[in-house]
C-alpha atoms as a PDB file:
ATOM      1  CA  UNK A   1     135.941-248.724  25.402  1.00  0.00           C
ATOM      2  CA  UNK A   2     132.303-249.559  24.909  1.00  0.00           C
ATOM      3  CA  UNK A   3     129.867-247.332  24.313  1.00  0.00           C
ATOM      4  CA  UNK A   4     126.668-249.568  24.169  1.00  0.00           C
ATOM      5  CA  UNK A   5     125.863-248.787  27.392  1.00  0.00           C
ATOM      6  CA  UNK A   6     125.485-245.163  27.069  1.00  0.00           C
ATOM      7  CA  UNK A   7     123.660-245.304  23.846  1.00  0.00           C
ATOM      8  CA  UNK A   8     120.064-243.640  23.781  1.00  0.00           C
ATOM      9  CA  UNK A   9     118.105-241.410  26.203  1.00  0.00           C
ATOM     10  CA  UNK A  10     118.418-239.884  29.197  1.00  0.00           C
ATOM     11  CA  UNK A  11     116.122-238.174  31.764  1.00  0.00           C
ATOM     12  CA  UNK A  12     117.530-235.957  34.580  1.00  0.00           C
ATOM     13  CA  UNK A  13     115.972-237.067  37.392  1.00  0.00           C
ATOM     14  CA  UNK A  14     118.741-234.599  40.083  1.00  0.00           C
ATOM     15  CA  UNK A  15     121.548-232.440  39.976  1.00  0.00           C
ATOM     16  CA  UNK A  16     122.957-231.306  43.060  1.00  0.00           C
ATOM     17  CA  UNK A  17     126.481-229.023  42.977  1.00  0.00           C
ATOM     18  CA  UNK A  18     128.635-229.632  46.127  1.00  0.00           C
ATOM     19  CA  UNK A  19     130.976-227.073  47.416  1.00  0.00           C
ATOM     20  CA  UNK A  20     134.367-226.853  48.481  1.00  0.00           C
ATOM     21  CA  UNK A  21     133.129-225.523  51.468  1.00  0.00           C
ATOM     22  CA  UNK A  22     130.739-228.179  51.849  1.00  0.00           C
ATOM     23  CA  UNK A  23     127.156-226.450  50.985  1.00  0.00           C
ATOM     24  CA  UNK A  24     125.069-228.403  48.910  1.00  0.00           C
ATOM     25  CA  UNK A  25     122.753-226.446  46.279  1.00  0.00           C
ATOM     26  CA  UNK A  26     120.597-227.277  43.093  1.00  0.00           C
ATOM     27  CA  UNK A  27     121.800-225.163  40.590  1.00  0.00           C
ATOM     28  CA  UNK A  28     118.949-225.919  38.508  1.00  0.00           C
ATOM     29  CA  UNK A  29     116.523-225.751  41.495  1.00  0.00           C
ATOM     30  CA  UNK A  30     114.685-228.645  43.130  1.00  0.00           C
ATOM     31  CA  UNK A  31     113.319-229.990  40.253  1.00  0.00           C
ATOM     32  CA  UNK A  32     115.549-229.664  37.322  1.00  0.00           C
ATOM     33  CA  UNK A  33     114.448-230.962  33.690  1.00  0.00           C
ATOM     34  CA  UNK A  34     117.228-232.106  31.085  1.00  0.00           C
ATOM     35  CA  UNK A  35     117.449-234.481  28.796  1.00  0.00           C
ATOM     36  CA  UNK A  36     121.096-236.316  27.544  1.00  0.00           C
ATOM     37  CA  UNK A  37     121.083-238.127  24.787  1.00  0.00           C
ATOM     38  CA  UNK A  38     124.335-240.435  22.862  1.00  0.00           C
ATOM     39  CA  UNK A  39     124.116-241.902  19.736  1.00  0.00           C
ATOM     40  CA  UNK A  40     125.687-245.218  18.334  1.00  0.00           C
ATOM     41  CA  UNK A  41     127.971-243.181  15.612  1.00  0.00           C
ATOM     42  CA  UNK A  42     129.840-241.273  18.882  1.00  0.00           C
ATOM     43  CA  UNK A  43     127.644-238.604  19.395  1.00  0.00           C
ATOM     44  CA  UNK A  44     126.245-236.702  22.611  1.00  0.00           C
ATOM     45  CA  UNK A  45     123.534-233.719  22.886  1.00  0.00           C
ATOM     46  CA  UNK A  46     122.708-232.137  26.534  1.00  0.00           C
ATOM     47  CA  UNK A  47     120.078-230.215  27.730  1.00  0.00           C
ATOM     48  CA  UNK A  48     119.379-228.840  31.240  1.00  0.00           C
ATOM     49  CA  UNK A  49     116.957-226.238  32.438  1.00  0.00           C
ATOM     50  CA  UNK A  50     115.279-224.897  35.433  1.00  0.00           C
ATOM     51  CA  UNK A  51     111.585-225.721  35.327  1.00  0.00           C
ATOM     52  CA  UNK A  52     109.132-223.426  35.685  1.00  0.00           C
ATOM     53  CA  UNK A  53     111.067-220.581  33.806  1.00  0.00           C
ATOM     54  CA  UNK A  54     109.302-217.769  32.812  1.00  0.00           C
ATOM     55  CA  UNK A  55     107.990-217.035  28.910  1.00  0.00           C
ATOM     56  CA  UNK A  56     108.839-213.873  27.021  1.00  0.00           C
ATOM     57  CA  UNK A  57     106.363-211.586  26.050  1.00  0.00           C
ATOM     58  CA  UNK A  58     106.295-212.888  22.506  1.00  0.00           C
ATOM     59  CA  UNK A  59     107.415-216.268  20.542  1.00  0.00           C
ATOM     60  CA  UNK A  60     110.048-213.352  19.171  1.00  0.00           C
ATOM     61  CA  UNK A  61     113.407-214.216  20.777  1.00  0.00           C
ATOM     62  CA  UNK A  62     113.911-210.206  20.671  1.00  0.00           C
ATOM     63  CA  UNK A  63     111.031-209.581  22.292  1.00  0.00           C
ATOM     64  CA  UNK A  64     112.708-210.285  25.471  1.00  0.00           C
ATOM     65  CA  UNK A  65     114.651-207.633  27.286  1.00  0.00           C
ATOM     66  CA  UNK A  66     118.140-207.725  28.145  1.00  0.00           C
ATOM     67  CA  UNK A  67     117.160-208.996  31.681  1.00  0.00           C
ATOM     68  CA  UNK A  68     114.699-211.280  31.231  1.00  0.00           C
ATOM     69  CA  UNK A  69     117.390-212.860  27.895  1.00  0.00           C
ATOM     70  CA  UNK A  70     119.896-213.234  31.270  1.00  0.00           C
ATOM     71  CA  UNK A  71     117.656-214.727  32.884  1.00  0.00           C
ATOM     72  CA  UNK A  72     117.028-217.446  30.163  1.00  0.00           C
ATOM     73  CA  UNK A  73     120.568-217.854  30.150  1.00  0.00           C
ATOM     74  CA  UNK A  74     121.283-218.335  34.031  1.00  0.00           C
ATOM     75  CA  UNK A  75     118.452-221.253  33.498  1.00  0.00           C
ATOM     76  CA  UNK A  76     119.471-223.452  30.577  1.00  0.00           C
ATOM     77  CA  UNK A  77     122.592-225.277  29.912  1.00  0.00           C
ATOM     78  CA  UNK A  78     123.121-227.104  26.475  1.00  0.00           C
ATOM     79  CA  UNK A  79     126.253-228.082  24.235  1.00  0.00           C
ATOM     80  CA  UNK A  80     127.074-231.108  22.123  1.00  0.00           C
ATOM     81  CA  UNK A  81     129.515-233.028  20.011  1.00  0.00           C
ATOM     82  CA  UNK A  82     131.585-236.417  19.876  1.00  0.00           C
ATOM     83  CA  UNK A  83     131.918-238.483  23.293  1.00  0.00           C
ATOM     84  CA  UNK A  84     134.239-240.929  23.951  1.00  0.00           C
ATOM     85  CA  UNK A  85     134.368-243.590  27.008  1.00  0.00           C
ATOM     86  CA  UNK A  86     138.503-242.618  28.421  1.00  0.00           C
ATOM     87  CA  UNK A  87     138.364-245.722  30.943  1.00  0.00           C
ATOM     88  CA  UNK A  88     135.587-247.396  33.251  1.00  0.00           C
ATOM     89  CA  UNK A  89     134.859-244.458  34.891  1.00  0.00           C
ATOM     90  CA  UNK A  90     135.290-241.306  32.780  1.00  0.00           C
ATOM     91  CA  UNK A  91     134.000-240.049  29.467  1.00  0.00           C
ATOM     92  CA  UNK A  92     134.978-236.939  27.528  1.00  0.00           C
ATOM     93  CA  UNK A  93     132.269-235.180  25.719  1.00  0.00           C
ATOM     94  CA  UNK A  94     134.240-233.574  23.331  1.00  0.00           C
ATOM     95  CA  UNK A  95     132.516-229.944  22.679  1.00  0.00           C
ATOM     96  CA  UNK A  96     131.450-228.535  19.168  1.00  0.00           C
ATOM     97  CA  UNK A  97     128.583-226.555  20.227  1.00  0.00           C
ATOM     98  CA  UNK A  98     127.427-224.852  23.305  1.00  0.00           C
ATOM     99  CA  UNK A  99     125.599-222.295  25.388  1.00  0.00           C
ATOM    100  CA  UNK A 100     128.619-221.496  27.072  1.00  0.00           C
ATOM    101  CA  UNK A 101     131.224-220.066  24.504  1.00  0.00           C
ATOM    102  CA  UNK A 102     133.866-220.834  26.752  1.00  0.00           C
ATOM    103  CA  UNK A 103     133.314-224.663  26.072  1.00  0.00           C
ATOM    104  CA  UNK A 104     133.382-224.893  22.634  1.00  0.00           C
ATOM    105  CA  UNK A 105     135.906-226.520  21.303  1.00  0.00           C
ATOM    106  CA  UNK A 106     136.946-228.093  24.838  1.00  0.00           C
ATOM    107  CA  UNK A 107     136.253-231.208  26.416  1.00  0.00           C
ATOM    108  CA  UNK A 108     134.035-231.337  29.495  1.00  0.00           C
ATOM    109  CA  UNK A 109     134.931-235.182  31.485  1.00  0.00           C
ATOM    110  CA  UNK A 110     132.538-236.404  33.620  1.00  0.00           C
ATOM    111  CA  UNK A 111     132.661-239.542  35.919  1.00  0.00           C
ATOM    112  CA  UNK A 112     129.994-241.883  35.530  1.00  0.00           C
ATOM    113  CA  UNK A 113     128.696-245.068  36.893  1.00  0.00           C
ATOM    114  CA  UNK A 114     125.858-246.686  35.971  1.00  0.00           C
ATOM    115  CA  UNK A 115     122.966-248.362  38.619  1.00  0.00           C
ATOM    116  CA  UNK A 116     121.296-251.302  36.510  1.00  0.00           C
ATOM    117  CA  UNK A 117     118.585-251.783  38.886  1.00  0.00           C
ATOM    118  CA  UNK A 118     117.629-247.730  39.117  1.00  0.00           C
ATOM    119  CA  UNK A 119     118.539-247.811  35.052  1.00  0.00           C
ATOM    120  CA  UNK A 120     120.721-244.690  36.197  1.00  0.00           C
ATOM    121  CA  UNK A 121     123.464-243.331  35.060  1.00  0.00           C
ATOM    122  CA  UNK A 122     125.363-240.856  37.189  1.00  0.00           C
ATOM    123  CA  UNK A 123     127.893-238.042  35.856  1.00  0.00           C
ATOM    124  CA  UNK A 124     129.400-236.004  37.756  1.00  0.00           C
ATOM    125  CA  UNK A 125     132.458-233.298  37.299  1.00  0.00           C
ATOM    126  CA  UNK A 126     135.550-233.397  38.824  1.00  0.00           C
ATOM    127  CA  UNK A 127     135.713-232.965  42.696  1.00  0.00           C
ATOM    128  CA  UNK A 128     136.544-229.123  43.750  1.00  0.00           C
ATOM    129  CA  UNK A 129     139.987-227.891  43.944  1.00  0.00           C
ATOM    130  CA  UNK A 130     141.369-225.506  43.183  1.00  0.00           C
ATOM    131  CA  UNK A 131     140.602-225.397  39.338  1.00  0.00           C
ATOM    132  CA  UNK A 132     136.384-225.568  40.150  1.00  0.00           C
ATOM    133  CA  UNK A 133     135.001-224.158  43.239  1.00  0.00           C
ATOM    134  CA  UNK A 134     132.246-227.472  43.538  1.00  0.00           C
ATOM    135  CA  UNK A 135     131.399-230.921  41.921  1.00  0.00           C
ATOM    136  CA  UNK A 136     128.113-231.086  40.385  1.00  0.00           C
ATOM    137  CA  UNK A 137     126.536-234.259  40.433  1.00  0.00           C
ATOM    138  CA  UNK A 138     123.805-235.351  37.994  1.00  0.00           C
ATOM    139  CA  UNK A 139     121.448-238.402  37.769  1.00  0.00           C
ATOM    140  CA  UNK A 140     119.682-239.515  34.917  1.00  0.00           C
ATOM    141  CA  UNK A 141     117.682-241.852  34.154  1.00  0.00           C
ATOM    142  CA  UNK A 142     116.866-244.204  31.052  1.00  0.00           C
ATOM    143  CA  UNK A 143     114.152-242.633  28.894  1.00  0.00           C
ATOM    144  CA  UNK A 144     111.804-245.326  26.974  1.00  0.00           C
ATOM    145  CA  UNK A 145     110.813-248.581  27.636  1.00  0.00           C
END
């Protein structure tokens, strides 16, 4: 499949999880900052946080106590590694890196469709069931000129 179109970077522009029990949240809160990015060579890097966090007392990563290291943690989201496009709807980043340990080495699909005249690209998670208790939903848009 072609990956031309995904090539280059992406702004988040929303994320909204949706819930089996159909409640709608931001995950991320209202205004969510992230940045996706996919490379010609096969590559993909995310990066999602809440904006707004809060800084540590020091540039010292151990500055930081337990709580307020949690707290960094409940607000950012990142992991990388190959991508491939599966068919004309679904990609596979395949995982090498992450914040979540869980995901490394695993693939994490996502759905996508692209909006030429927004230059948006939309990638979402599978729908709930009973696997996932929501479907997060994420819109990004083409960084750049």
């Amino acid at each position: 499949m072609d990956t031309a179109r995904f090539t280059g970077a992406w702004n988040l522009r929303s994320m909204r999880r949706f819930g089996a029990d159909g409640e709608v949240s931001q995950p991320y809160g209202q205004n969510p900052v992230g940045i996706i990015m996919y490379t010609p060579d096969g590559y993909m890097s995310a990066n999602i946080m809440r904006s707004g966090r809060p800084g540590f007392p020091s540039d010292a990563y151990g500055s930081a106590s337990p709580e307020e290291q949690g707290e960094a943690l409940r607000s950012y989201l990142a992991y990388a590694g190959p991508f491939e496009v599966a068919s004309e709807t679904k990609v596979i980043h395949h995982v090498t890196t992450s914040l979540i340990p869980n995901w490394t080495g695993g693939d994490q699909t996502r759905y996508y469709a692209f909006d030429d005249s927004r230059r948006a690209l939309t990638l979402s998670t599978h729908p709930a069931d009973d696997r996932s208790p929501g479907r997060v939903v994420l819109v990004w848009e083409r960084a750049g000129v």
